[in-house]
Protein backbone atom coordinates (compact mmCIF):
# COMPACT_ATOMS: atom_id res chain seq x y z
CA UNK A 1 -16.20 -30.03 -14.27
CA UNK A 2 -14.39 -27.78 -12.65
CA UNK A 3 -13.61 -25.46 -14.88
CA UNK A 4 -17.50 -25.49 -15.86
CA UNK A 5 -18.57 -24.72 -12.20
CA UNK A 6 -15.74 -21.42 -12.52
CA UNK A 7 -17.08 -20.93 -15.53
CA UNK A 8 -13.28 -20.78 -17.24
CA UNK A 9 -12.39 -20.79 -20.83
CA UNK A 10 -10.25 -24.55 -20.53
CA UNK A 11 -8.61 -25.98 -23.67
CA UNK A 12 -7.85 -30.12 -22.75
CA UNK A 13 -7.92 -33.38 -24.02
CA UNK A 14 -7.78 -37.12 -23.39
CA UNK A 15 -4.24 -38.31 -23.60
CA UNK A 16 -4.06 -41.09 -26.22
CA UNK A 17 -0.80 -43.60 -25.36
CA UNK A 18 -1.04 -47.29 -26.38
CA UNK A 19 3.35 -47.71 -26.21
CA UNK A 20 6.20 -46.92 -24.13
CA UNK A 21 4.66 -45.99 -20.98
CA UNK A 22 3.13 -47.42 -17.79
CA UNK A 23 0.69 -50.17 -18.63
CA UNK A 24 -1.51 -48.90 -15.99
CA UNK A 25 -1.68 -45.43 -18.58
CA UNK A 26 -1.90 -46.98 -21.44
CA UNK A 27 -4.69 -47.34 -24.07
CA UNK A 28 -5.22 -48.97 -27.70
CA UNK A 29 -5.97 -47.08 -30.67
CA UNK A 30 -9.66 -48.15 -30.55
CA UNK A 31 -9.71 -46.89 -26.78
CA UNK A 32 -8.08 -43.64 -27.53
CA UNK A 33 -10.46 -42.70 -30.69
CA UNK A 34 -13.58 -43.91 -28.52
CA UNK A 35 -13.09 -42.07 -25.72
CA UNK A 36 -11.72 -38.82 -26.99
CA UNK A 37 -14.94 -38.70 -28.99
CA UNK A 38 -16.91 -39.19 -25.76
CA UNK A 39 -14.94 -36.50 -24.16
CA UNK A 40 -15.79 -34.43 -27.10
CA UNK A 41 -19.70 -35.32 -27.12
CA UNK A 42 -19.76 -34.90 -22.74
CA UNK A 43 -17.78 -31.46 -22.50
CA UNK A 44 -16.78 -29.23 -26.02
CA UNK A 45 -18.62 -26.06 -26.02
CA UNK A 46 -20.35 -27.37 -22.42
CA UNK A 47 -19.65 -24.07 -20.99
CA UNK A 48 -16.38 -22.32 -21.87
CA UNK A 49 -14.59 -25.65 -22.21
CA UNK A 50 -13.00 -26.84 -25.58
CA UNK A 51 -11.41 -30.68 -26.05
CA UNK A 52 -8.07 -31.30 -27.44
CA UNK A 53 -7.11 -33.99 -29.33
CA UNK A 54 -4.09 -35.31 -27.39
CA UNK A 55 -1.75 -37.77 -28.74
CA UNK A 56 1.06 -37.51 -26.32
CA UNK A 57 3.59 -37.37 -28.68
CA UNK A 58 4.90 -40.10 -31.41
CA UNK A 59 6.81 -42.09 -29.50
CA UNK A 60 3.75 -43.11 -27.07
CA UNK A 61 1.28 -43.87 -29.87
CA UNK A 62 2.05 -46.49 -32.29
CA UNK A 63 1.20 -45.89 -36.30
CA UNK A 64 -2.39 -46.99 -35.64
CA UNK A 65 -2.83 -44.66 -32.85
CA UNK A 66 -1.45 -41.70 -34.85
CA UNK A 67 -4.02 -43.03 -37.47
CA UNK A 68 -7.17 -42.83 -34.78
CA UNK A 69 -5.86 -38.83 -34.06
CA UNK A 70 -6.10 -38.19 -37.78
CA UNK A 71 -9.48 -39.39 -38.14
CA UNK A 72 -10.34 -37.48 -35.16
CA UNK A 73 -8.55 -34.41 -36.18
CA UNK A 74 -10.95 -35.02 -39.73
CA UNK A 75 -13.84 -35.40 -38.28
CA UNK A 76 -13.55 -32.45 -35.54
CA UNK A 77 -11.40 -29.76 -37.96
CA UNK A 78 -12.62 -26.73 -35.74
CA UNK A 79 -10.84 -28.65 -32.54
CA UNK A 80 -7.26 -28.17 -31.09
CA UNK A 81 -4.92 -30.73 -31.47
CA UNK A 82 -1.97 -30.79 -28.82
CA UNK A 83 1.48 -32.85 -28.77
CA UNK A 84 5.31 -32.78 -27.85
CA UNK A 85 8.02 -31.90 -30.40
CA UNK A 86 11.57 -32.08 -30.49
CA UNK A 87 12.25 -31.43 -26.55
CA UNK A 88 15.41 -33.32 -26.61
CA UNK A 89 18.09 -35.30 -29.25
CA UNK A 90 17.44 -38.94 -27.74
CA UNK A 91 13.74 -38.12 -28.08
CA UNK A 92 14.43 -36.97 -31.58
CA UNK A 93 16.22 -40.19 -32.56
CA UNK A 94 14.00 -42.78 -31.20
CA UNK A 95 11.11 -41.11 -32.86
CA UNK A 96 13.00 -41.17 -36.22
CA UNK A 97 13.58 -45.22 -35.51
CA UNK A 98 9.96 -45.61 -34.99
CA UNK A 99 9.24 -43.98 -38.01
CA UNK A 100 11.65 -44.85 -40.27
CA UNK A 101 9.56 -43.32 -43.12
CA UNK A 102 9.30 -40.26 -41.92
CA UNK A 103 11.73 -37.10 -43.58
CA UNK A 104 12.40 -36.23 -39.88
CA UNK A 105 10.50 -36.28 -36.34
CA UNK A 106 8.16 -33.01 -37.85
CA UNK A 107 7.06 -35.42 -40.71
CA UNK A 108 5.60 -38.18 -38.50
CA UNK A 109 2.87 -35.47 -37.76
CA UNK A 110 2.59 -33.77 -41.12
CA UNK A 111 1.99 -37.90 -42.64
CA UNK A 112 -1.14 -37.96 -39.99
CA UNK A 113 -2.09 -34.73 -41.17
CA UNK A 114 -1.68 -33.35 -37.58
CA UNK A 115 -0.01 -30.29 -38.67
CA UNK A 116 -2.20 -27.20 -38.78
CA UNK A 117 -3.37 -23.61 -37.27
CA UNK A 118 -4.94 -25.59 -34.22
CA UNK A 119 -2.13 -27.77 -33.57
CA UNK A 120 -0.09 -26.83 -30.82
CA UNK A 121 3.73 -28.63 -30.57
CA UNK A 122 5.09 -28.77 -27.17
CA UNK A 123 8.85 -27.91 -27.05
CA UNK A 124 9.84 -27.84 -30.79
CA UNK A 125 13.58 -26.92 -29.49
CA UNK A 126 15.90 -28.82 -32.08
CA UNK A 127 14.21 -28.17 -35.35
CA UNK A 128 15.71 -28.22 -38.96
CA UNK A 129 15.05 -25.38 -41.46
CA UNK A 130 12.99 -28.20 -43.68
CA UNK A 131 10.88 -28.63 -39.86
CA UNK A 132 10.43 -24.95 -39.61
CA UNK A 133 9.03 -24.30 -43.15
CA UNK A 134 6.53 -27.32 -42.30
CA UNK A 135 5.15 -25.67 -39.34
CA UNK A 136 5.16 -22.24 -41.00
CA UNK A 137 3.34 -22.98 -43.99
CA UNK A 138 0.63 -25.41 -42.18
CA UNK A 139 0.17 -22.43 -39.07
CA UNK A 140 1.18 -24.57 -36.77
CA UNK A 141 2.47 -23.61 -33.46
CA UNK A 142 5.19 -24.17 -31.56
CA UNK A 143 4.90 -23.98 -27.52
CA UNK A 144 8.06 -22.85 -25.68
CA UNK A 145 8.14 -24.13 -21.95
CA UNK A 146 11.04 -22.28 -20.57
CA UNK A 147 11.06 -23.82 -17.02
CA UNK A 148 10.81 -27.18 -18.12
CA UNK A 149 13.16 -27.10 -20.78
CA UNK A 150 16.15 -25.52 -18.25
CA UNK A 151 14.80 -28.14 -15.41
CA UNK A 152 15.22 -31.13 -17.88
CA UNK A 153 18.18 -29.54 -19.59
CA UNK A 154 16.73 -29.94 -22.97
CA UNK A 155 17.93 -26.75 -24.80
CA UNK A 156 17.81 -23.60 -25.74
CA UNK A 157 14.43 -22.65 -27.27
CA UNK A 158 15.37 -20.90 -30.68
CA UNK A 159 12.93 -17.93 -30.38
CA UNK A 160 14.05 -15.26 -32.80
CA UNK A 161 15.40 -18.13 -35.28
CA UNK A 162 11.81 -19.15 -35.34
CA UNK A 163 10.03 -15.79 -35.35
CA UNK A 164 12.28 -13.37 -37.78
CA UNK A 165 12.88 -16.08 -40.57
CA UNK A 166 11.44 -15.89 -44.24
CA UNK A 167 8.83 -18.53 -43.28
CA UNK A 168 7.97 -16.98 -39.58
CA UNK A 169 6.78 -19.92 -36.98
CA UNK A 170 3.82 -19.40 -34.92
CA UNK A 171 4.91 -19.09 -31.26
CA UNK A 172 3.16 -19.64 -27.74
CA UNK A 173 4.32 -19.88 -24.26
CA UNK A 174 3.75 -22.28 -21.48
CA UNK A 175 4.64 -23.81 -18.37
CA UNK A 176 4.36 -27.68 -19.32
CA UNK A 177 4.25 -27.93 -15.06
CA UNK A 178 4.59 -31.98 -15.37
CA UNK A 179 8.26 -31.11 -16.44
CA UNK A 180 8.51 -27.65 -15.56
CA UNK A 181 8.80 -25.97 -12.19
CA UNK A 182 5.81 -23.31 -11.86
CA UNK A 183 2.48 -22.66 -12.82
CA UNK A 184 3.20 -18.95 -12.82
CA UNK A 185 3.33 -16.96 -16.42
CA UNK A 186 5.83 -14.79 -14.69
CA UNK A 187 7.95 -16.93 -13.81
CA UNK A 188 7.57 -18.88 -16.79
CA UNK A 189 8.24 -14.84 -18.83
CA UNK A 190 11.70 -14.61 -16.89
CA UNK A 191 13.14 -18.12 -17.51
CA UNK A 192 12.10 -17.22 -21.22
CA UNK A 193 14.23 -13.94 -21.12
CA UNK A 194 17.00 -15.74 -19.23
CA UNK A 195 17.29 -18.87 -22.01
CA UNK A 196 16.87 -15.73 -24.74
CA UNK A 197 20.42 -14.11 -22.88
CA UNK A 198 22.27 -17.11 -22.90
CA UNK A 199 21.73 -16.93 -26.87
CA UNK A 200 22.57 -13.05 -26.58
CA UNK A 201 19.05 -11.94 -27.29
CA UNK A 202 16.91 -9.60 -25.83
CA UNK A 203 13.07 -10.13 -24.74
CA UNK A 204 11.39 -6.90 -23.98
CA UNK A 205 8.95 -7.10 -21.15
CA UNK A 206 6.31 -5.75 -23.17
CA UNK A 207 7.00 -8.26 -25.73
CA UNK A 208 6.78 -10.85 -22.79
CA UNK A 209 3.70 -9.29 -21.55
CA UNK A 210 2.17 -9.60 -25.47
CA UNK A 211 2.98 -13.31 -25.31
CA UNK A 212 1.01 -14.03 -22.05
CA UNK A 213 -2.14 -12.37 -23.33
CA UNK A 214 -2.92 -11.29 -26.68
CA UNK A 215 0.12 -13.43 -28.17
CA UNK A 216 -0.95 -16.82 -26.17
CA UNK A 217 -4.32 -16.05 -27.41
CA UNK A 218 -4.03 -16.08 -30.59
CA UNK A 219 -2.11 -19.02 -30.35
CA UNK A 220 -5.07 -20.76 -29.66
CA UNK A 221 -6.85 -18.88 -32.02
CA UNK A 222 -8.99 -17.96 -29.10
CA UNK A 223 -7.98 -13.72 -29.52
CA UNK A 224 -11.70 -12.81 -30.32
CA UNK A 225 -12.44 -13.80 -26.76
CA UNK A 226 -9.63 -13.66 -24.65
CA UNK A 227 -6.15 -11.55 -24.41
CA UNK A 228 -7.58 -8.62 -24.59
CA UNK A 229 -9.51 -5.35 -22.74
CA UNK A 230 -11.56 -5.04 -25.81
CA UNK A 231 -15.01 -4.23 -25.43
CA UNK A 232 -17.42 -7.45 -26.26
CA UNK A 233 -14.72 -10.00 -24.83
CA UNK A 234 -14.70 -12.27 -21.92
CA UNK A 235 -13.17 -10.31 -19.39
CA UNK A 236 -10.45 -12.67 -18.36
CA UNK A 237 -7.80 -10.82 -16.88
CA UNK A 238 -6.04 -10.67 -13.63
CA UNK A 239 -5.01 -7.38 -11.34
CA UNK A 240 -0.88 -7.01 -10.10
CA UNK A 241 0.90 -4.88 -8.05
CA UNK A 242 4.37 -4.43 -8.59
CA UNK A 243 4.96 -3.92 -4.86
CA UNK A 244 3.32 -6.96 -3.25
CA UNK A 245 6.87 -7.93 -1.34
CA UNK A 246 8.40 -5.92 0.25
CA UNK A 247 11.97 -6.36 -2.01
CA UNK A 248 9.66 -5.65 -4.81
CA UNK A 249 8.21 -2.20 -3.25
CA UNK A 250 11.95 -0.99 -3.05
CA UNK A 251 12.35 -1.82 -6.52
CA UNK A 252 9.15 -0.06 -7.49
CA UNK A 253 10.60 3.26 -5.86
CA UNK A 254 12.64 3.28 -8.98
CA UNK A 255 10.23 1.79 -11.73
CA UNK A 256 9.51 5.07 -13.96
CA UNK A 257 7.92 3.56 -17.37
CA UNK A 258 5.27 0.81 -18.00
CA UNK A 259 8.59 -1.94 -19.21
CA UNK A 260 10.15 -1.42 -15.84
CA UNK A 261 7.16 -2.54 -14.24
CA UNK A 262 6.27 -5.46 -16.08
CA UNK A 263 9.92 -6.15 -15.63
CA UNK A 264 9.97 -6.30 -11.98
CA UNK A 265 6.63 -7.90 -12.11
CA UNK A 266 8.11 -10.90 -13.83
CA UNK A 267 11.48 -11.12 -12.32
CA UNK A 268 10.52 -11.08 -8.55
CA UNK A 269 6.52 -11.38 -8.54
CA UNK A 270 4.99 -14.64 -7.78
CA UNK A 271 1.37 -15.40 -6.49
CA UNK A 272 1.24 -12.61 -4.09
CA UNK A 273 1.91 -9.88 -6.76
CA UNK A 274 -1.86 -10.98 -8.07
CA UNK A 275 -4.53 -8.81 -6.55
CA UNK A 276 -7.99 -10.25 -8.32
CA UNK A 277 -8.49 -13.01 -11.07
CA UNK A 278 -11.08 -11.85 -12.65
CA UNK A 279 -12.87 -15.06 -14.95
CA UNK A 280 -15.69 -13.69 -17.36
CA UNK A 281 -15.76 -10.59 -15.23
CA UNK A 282 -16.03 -12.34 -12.03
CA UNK A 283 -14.40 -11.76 -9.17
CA UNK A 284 -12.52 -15.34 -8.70
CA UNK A 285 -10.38 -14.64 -5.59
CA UNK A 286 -12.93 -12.83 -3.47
CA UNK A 287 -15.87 -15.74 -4.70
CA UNK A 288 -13.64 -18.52 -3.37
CA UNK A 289 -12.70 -16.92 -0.20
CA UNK A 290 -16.32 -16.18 0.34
């Protein structure tokens, strides 16, 4: 509703999660499908809003569950599906002895036919090659969430493994805040370049700056509407100045190129480097404060 009333582009979903967690969280298979679908019927395309189908990840939805997300994900093919992947080696090894079946923590999805262009894999840290050429030749996506992975000690996310292989892997960024430490894309940009340098890689900052626009849009397969400046699109797009603090303005004394700004930008800014939010060409900061 909220998102409606800003009139923002949101991408969310019903979290369907019948085992291992709370009791007061959890649902049954029938109660996930019904109610996703009812989520789907009250609020996709309702404004800019699209629904996600959201199994939380294999270990929280037993076999029929996983079963009620595929005939979702059948019934709704142009929706997003969203889940966790390979964040850690326990979580890889009680998924495996859930799913005894399965080739390997990758194939529970692929046997619900959750793999895809829309699907979006949290994590996705401790993958095999056999995972990788899964989620490369189904389009699937796998979500890095820098802060949350160095908060919960998870690992190192395995970007240019991933990205400069034979069979390339779709990549997004995020900030995963229920494990992660910061809502911020900046922040979430530097702890990306710092996990990259303990691997002795490099991320530019324009190639960070790609990856929180144009890059995380078409992720989402969204980049007709959003990531860009292009004329005809939505117009979602914030203004930042590099000297907001005043550490940051004696930095920006020596800043002489468009990387050296987006690099001090995302290794001191925080919320008081953003000027304006601008949602569908709205002024969002100055309408709230009004």
């Amino acid at each position: 509703m909220e998102a409606l009333n800003r009139n923002m582009r949101m991408v969310a979903g019903k979290v369907m999660m019948d085992r291992n967690a709370p009791q007061g969280l959890l649902d049954t298979p029938e109660m996930g499908y019904d109610e996703t679908r009812a989520v789907i019927e009250q609020w996709h395309g309702k404004g800019r809003n699209h629904v996600a189908i959201t199994p939380r990840f294999a270990i929280t939805s037993t076999p029929e569950q996983m079963s009620a997300a595929e005939a979702l994900a059948r019934e709704f093919p142009d929706l997003h599906v969203q889940t966790h992947l390979s964040e850690n080696r326990d979580e890889i090894d009680f998924t495996c002895a859930l799913y005894p079946d399965a080739i390997d923590y990758t194939d529970v999805y692929a046997r619900y036919g959750l793999l895809g262009p829309k699907t979006l894999f949290g994590h996705a840290i401790h993958l095999s090659d056999r995972e990788m050429d899964a989620m490369s030749e189904t389009g699937s996506i796998a979500v890095h969430c820098p802060t949350s992975n160095l908060f919960l000690g998870s690992g190192l996310f395995p970007l240019r493994r991933l990205m400069n292989r034979e069979k390339p892997v779709r990549i997004s960024f995020a900030t995963d805040i229920g494990g992660g430490t910061s809502y911020s894309m900046l922040r979430t940009m530097d702890e990306a370049y710092k996990i990259q340098q303990l691997q002795g890689e490099r991320l530019n900052p324009l190639e960070s700056a790609y990856f929180m626009t144009l890059g995380n849009a078409q992720a989402l397969s969204l980049e007709d509407r959003i990531g860009t400046l292009d004329p005809g699109t939505d117009a979602d797009f914030i203004v930042l100045n590099m000297a907001a603090t005043p550490a940051m303005a004696l930095k920006a004394e020596v800043v002489t190129s468009l990387a050296d700004e987006l690099f001090l930008l995302q290794t001191m800014g925080d919320d008081r480097a953003i000027v304006e939010t601008y949602v569908a060409g709205m002024a969002a900061k100055a309408g709230l404060a009004g």
